[in-house]
N, C-alpha and C. Protein backbone atom coordinates (compact mmCIF):
# COMPACT_ATOMS: atom_id res chain seq x y z
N UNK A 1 -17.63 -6.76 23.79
CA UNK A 1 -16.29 -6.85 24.37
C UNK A 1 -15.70 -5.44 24.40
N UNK A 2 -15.47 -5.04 25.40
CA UNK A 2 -14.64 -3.66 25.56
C UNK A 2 -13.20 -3.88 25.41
N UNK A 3 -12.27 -2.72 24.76
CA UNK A 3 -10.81 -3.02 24.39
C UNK A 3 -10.42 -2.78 26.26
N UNK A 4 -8.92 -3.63 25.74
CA UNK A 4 -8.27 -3.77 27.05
C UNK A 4 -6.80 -3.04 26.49
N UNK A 5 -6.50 -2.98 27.50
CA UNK A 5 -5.41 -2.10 27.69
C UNK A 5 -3.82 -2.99 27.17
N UNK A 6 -2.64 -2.92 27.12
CA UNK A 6 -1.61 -3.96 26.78
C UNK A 6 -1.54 -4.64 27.87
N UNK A 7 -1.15 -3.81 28.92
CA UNK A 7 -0.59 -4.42 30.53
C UNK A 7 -2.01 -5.10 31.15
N UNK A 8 -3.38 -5.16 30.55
CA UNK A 8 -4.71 -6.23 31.01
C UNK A 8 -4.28 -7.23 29.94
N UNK A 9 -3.67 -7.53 28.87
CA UNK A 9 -3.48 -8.29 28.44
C UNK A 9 -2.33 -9.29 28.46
N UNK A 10 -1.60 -9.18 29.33
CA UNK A 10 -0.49 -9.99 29.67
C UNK A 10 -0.69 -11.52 29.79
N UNK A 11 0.43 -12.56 29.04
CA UNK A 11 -0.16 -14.01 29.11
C UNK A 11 0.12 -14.41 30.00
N UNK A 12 -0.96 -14.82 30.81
CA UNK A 12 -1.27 -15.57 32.40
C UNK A 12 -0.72 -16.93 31.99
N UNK A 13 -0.81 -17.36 31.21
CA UNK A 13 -0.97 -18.64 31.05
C UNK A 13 0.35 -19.53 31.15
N UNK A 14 -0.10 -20.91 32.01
CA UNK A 14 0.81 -21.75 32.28
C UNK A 14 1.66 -22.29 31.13
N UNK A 15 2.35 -23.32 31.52
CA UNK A 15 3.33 -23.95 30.90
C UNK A 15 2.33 -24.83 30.21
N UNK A 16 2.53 -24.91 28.68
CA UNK A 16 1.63 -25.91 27.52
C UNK A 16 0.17 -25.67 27.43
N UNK A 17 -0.29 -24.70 28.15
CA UNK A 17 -1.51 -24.03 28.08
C UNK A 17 -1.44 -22.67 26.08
N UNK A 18 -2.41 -22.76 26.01
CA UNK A 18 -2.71 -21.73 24.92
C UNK A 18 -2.69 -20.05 25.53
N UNK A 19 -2.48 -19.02 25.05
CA UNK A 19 -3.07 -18.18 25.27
C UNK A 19 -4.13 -17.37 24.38
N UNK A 20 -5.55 -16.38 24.96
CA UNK A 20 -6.27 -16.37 24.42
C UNK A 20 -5.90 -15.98 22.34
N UNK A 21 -6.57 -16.39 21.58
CA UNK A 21 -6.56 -15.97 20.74
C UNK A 21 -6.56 -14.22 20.00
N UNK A 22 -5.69 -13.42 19.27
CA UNK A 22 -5.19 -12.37 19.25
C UNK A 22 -7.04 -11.72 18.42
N UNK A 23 -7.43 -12.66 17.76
CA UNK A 23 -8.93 -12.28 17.37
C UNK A 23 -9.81 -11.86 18.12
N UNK A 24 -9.77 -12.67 19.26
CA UNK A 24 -10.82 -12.38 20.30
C UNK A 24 -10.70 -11.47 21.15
N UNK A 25 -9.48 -10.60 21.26
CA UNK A 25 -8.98 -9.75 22.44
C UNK A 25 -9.45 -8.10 21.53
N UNK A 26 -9.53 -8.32 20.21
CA UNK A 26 -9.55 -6.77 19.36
C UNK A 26 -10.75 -7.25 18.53
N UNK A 27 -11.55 -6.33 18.59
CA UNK A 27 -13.10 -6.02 17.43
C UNK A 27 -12.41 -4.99 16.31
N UNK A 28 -12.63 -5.11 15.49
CA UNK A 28 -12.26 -4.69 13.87
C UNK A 28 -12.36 -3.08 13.94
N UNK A 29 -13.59 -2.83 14.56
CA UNK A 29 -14.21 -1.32 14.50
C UNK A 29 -13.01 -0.37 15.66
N UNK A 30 -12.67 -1.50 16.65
CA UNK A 30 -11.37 -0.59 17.52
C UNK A 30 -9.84 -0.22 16.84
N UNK A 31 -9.83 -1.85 16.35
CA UNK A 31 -8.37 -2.01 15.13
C UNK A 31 -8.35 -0.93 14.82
N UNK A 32 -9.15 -0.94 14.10
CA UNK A 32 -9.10 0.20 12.47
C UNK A 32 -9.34 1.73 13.12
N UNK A 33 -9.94 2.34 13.89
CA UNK A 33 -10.09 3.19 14.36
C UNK A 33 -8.38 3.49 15.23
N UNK A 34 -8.08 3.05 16.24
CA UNK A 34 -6.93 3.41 16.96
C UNK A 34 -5.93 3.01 15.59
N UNK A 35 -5.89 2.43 14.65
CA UNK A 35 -4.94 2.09 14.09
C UNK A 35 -4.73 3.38 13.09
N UNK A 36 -5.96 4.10 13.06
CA UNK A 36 -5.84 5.38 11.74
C UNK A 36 -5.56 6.46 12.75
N UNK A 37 -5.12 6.34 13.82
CA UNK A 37 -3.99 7.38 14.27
C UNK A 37 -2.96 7.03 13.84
N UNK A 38 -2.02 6.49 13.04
CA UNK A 38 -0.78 6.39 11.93
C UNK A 38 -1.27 7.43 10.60
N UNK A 39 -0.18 7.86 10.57
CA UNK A 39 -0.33 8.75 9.30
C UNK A 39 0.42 7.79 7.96
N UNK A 40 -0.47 7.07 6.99
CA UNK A 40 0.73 7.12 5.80
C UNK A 40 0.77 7.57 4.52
N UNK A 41 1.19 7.33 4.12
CA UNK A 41 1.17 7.74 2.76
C UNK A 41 0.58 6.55 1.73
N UNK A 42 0.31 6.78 0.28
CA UNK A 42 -0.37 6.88 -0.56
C UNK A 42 0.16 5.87 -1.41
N UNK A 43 -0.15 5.27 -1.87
CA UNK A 43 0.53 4.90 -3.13
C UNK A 43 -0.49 4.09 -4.32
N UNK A 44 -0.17 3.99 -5.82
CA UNK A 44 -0.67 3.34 -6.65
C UNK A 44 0.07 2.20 -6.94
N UNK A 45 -0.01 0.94 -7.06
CA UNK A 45 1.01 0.01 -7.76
C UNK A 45 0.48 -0.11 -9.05
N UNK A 46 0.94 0.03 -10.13
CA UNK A 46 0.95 -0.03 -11.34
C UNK A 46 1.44 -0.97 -12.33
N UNK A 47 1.20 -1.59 -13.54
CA UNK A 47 2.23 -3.01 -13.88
C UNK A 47 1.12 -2.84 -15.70
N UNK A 48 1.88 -3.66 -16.60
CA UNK A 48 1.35 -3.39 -17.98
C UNK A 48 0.73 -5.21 -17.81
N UNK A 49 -0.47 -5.28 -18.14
CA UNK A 49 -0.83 -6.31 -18.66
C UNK A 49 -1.07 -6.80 -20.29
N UNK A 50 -0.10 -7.03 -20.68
CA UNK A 50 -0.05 -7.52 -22.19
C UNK A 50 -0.37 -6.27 -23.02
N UNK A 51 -1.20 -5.59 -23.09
CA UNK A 51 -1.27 -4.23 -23.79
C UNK A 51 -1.80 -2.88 -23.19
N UNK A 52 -2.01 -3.34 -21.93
CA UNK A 52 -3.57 -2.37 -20.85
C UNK A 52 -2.61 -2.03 -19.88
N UNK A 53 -3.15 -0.94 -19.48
CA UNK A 53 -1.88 -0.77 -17.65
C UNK A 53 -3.01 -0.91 -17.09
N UNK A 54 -2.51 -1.88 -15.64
CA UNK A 54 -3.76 -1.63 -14.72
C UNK A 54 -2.87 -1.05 -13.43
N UNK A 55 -3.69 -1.23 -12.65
CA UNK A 55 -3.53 -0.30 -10.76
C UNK A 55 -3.74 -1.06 -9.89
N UNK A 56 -3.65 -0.33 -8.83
CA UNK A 56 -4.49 -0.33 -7.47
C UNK A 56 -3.97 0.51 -6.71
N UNK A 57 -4.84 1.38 -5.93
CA UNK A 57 -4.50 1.97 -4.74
C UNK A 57 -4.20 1.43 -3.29
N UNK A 58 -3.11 1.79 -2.78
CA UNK A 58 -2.54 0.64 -1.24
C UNK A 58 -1.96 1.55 -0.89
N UNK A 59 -2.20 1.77 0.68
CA UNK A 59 -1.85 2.48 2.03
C UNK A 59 -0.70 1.66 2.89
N UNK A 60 -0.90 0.82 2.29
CA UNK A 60 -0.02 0.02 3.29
C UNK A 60 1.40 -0.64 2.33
N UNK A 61 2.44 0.46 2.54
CA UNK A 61 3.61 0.04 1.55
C UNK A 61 4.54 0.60 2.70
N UNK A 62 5.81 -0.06 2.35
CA UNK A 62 7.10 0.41 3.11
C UNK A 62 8.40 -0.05 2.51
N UNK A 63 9.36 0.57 2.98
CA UNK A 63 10.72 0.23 2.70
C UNK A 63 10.88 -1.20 3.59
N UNK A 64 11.35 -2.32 2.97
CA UNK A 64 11.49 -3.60 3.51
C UNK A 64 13.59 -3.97 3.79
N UNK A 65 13.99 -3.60 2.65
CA UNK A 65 15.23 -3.77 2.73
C UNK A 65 16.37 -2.77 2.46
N UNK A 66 17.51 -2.51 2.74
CA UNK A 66 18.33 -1.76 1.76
C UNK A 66 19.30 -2.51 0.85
N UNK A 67 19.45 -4.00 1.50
CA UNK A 67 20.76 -4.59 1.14
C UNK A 67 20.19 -5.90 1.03
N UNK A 68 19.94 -6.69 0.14
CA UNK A 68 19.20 -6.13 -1.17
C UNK A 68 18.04 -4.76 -1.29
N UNK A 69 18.27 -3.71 -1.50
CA UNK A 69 16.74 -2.71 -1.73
C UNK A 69 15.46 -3.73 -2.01
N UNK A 70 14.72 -3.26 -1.30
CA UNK A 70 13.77 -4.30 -1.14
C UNK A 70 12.32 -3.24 -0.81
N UNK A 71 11.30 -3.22 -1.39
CA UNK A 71 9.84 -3.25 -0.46
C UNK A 71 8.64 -3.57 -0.27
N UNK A 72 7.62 -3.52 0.38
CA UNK A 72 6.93 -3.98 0.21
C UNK A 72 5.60 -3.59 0.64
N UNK A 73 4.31 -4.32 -0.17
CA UNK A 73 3.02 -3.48 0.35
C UNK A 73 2.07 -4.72 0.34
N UNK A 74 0.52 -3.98 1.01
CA UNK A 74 -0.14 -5.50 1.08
C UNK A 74 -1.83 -4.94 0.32
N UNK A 75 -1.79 -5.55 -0.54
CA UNK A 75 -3.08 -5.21 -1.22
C UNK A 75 -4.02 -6.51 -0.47
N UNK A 76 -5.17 -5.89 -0.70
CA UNK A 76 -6.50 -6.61 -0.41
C UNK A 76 -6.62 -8.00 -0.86
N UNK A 77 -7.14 -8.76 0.03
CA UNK A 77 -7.14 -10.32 -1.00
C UNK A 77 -8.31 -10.03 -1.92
N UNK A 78 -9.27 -9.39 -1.41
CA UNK A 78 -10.70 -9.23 -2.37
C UNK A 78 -10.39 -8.20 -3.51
N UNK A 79 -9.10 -7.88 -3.82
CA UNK A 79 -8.91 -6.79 -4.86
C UNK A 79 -9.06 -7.56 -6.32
N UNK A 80 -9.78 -6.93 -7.33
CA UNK A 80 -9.96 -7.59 -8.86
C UNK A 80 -8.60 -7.87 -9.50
N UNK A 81 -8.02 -6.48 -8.90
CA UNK A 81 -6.73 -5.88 -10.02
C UNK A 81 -5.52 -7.02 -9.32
N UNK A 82 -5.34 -6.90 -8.32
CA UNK A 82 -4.03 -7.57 -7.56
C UNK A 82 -4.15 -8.95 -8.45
N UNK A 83 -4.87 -10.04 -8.79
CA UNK A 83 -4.41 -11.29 -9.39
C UNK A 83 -3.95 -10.54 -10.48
N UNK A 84 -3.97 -9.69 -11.49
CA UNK A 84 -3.17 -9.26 -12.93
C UNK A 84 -1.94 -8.89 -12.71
N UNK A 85 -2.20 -8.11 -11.43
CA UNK A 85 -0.52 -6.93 -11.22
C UNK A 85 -0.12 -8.28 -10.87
N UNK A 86 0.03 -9.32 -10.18
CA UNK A 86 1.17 -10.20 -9.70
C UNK A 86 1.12 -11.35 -11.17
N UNK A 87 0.20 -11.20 -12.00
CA UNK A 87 0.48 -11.98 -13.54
C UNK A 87 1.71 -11.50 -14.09
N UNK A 88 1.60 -9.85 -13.63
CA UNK A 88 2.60 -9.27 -14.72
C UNK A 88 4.32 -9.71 -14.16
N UNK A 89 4.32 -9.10 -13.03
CA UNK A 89 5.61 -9.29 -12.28
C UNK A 89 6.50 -7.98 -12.06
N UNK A 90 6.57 -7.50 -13.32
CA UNK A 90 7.27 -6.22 -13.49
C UNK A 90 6.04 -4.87 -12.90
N UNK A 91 6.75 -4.50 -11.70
CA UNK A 91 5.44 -3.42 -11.42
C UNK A 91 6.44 -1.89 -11.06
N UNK A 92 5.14 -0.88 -11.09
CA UNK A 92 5.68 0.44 -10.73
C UNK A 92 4.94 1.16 -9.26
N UNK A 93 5.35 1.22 -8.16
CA UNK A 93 4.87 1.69 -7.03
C UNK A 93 5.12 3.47 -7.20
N UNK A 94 3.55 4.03 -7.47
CA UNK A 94 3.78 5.71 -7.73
C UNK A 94 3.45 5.65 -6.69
N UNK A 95 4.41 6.58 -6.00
CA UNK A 95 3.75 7.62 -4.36
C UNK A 95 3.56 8.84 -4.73
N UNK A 96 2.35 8.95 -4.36
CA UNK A 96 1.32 9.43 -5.08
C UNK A 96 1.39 11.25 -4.55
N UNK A 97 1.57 12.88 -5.09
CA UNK A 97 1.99 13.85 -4.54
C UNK A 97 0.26 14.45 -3.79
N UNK A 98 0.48 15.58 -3.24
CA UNK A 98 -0.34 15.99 -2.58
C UNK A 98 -1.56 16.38 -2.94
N UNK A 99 -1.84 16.30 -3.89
CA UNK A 99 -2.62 16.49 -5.17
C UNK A 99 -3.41 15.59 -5.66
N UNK A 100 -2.93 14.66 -5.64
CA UNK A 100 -3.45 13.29 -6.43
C UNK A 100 -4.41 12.40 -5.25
N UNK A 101 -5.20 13.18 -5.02
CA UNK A 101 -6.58 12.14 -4.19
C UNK A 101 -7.56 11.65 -5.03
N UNK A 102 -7.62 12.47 -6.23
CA UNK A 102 -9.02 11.88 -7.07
C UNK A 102 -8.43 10.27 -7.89
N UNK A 103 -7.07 11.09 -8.44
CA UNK A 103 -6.39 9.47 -8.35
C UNK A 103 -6.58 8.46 -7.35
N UNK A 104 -6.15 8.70 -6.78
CA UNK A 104 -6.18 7.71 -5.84
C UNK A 104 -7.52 6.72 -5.41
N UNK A 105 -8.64 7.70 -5.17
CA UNK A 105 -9.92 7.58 -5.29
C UNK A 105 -10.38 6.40 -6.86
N UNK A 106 -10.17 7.19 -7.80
CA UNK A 106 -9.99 6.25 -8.85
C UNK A 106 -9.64 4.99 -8.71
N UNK A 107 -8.33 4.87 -8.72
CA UNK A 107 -7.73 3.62 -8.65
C UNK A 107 -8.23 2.71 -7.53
N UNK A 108 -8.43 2.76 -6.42
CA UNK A 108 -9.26 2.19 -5.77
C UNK A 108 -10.77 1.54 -5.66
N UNK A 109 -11.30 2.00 -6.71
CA UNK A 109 -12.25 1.34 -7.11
C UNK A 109 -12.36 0.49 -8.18
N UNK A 110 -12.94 -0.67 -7.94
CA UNK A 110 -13.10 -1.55 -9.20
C UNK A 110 -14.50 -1.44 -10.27
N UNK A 111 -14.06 -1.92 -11.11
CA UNK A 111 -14.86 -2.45 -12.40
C UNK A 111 -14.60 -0.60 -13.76
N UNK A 112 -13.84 -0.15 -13.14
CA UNK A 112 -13.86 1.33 -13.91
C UNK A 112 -12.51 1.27 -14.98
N UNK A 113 -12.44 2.31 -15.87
CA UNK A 113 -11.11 2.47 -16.41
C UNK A 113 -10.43 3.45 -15.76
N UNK A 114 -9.19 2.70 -14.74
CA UNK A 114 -8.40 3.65 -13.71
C UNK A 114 -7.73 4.94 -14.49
N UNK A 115 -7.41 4.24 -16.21
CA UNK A 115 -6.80 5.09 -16.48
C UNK A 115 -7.31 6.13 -17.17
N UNK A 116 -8.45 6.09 -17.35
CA UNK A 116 -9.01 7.13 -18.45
C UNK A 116 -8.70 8.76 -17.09
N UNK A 117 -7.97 9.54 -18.61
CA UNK A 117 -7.99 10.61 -18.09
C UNK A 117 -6.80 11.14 -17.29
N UNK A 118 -5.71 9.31 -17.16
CA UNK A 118 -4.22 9.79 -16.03
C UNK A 118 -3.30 9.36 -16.69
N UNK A 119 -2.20 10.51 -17.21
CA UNK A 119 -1.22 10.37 -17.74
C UNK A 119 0.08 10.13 -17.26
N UNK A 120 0.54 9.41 -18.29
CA UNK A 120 1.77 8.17 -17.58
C UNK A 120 2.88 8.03 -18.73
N UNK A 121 3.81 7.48 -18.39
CA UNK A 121 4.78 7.10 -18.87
C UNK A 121 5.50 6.19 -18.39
N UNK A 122 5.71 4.97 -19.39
CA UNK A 122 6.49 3.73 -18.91
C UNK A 122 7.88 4.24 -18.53
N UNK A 123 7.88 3.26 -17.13
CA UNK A 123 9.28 3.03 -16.55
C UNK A 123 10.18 1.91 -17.50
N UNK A 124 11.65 1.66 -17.30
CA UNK A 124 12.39 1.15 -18.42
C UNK A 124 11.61 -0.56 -18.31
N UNK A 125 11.06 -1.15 -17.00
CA UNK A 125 10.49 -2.32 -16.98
C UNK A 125 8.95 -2.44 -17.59
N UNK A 126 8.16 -1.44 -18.11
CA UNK A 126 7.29 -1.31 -18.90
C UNK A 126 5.99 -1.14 -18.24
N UNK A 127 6.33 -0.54 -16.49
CA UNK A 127 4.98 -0.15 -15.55
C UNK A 127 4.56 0.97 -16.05
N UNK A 128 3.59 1.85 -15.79
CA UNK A 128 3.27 2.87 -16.20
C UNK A 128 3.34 3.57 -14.97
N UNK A 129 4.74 4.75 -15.14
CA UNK A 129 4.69 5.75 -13.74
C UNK A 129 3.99 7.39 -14.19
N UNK A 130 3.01 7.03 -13.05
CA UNK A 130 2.19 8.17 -13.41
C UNK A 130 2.79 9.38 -13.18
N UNK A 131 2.06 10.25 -14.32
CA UNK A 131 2.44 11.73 -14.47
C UNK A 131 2.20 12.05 -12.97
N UNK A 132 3.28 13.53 -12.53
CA UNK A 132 3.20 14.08 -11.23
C UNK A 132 3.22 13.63 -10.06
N UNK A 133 3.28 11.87 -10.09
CA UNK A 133 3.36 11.69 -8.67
C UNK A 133 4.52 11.87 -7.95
N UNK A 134 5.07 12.05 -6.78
CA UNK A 134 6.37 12.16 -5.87
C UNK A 134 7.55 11.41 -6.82
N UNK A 135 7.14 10.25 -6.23
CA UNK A 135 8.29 9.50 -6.72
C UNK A 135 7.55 8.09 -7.60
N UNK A 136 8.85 7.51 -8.26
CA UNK A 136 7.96 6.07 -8.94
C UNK A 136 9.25 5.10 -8.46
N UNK A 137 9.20 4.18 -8.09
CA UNK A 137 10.08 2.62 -7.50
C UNK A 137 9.54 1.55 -8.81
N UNK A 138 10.51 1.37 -9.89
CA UNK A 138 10.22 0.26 -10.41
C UNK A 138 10.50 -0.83 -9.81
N UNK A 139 9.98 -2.12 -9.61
CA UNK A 139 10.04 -3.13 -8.85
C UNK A 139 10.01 -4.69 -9.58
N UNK A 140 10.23 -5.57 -9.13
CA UNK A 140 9.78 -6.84 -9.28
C UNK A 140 9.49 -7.52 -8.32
N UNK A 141 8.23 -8.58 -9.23
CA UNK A 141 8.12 -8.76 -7.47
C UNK A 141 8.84 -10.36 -7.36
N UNK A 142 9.00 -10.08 -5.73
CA UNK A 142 10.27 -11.30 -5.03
C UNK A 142 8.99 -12.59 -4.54
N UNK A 143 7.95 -12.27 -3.28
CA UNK A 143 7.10 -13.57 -2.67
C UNK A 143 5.94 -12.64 -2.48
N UNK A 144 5.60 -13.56 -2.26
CA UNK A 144 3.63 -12.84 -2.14
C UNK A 144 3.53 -13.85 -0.56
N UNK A 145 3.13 -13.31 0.43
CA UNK A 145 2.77 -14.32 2.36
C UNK A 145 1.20 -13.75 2.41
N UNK A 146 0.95 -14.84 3.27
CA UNK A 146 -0.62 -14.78 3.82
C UNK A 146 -0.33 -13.51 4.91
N UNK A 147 -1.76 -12.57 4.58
CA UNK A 147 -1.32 -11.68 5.69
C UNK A 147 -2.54 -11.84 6.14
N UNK A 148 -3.84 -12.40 6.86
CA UNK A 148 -5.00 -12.45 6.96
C UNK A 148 -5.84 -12.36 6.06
N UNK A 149 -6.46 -11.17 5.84
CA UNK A 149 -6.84 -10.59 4.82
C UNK A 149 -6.38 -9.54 3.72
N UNK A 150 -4.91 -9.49 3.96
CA UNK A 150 -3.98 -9.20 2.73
C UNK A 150 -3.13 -10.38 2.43
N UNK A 151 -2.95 -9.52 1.35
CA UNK A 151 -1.71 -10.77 0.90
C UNK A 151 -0.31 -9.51 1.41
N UNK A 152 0.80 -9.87 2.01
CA UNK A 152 1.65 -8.94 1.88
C UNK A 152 2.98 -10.01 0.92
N UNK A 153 3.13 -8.73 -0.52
CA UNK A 153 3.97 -8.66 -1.25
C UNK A 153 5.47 -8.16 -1.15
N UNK A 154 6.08 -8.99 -0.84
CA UNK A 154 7.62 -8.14 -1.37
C UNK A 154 8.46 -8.43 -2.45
N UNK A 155 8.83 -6.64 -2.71
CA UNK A 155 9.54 -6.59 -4.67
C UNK A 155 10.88 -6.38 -4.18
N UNK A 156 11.72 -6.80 -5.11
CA UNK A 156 13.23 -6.29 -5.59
C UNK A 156 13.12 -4.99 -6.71
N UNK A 157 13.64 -4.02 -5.65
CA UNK A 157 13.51 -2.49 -6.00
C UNK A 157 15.15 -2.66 -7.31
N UNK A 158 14.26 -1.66 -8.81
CA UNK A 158 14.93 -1.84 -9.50
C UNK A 158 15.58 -0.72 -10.37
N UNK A 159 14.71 0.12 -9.73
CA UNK A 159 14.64 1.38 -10.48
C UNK A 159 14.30 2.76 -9.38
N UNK A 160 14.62 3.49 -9.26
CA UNK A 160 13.93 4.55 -8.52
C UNK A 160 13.89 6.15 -9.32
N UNK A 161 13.08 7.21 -9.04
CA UNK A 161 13.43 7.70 -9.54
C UNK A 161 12.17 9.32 -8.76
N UNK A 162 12.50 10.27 -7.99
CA UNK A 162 11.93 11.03 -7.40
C UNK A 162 11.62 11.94 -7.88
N UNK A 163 10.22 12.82 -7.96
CA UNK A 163 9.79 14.19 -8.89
C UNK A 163 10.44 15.12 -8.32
N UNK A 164 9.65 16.18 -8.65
CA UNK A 164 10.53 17.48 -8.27
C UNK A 164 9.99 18.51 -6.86
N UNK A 165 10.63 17.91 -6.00
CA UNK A 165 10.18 18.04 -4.35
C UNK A 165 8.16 18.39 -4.14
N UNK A 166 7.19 17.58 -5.00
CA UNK A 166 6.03 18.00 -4.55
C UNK A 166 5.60 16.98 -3.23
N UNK A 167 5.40 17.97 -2.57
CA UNK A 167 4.32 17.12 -1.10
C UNK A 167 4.00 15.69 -1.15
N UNK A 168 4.23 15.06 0.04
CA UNK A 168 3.24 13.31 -0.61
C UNK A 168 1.97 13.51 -0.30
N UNK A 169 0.69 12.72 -0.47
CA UNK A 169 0.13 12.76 -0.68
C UNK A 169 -0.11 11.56 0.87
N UNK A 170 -1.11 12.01 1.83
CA UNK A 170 -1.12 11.33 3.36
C UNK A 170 -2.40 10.48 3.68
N UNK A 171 -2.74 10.08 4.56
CA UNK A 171 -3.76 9.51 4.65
C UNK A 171 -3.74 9.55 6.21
N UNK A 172 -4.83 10.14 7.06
CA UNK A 172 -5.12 10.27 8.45
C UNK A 172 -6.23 10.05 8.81
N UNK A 173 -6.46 8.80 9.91
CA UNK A 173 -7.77 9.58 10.43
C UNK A 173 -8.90 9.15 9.54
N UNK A 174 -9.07 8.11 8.39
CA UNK A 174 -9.76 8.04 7.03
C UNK A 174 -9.74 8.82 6.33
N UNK A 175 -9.53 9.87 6.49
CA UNK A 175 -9.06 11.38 5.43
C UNK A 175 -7.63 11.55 4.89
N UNK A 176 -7.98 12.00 3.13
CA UNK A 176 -6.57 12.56 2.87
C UNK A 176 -6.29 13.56 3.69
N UNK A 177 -4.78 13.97 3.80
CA UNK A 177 -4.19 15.15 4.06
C UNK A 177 -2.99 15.38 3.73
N UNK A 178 -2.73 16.46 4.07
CA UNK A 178 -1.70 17.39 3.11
C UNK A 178 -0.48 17.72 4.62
N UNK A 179 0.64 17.71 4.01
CA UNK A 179 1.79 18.57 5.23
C UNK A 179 1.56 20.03 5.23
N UNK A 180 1.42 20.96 6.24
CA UNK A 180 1.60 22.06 6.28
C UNK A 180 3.08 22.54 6.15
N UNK A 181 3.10 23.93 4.85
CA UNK A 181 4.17 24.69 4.94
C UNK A 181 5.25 24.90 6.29
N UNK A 182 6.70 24.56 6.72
CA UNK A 182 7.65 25.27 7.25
C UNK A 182 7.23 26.37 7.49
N UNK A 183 7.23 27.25 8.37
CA UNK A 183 7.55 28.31 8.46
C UNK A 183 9.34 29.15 8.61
């Protein structure tokens, strides 16, 4: 199947007729490819399980509300860590600075200890916000929705609290990257 364009995709279709299914019009390998022309940013969600901090690394977070502050991100359904972080409830979203790819790298993989080696300090809800990242959003979380193959989560933002102006940390293209200096 070759991708089609928006305006080849327009619904023809009559009155009480279906139109084609949104699966069948996009192959995964085009998705994901045209879709990593978006630049975003980085993040770890973080949360204490009974005595252990665990993680995960997620690309896909955003500001959801202001009024209630609100946001939200969508971890993997196949992620190990995501059933604990939503046990806990109380979580910490680090956005992660320009620096922090091996983190990130880390945390994204399962069966390892994310934390050996990354220093942290609990937020007042008892997440662990990691040393040096940008900023840390303590959170709770509000609903968990079917997102296909995410689950997308949204928290009631409870806490915020921003480092000291370092770079975020980007994601382009499948590659980290960095902002270039102002001139």
């Amino acid at each position: 199947m070759t991708a089609q364009s928006t305006a080849d995709r327009v619904d023809r279709t009559g009155p009480g007729e279906q139109p084609e299914s949104p699966a069948t019009l996009v192959d995964s390998a085009t998705f994901r490819d045209v879709l990593s022309h978006f630049a975003t940013g980085v993040v770890i969600v973080t949360a204490m399980a009974e005595d252990r901090p665990v993680g995960l690394t997620c690309q896909s977070f955003t500001a959801l509300s202001l009024d209630p502050p609100m946001i939200l991100f969508c971890p993997a359904r196949t992620s190990m860590s995501w059933p604990v972080l939503a046990a806990c409830g109380r979580l910490c979203v680090n956005i992660l600075s320009a620096d922090q790819h091996e983190i990130s790298n880390g945390f994204a993989r399962s069966g390892a200890d994310k934390f050996a080696g990354v220093a942290w300090t609990p937020l007042s809800n008892g997440a662990p916000a990691l040393d040096s990242a940008a900023a840390h959003i303590g959170a709770s979380l509000a609903e968990v929705h079917d997102g296909g193959d995410h689950h997308i989560v949204t928290c009631h933002v409870e806490s915020l609290r921003a480092g000291e102006g370092g770079a975020p940390l980007l994601y382009y293209r499948s590659e980290y990257r960095h902002l270039r200096p102002q001139d």
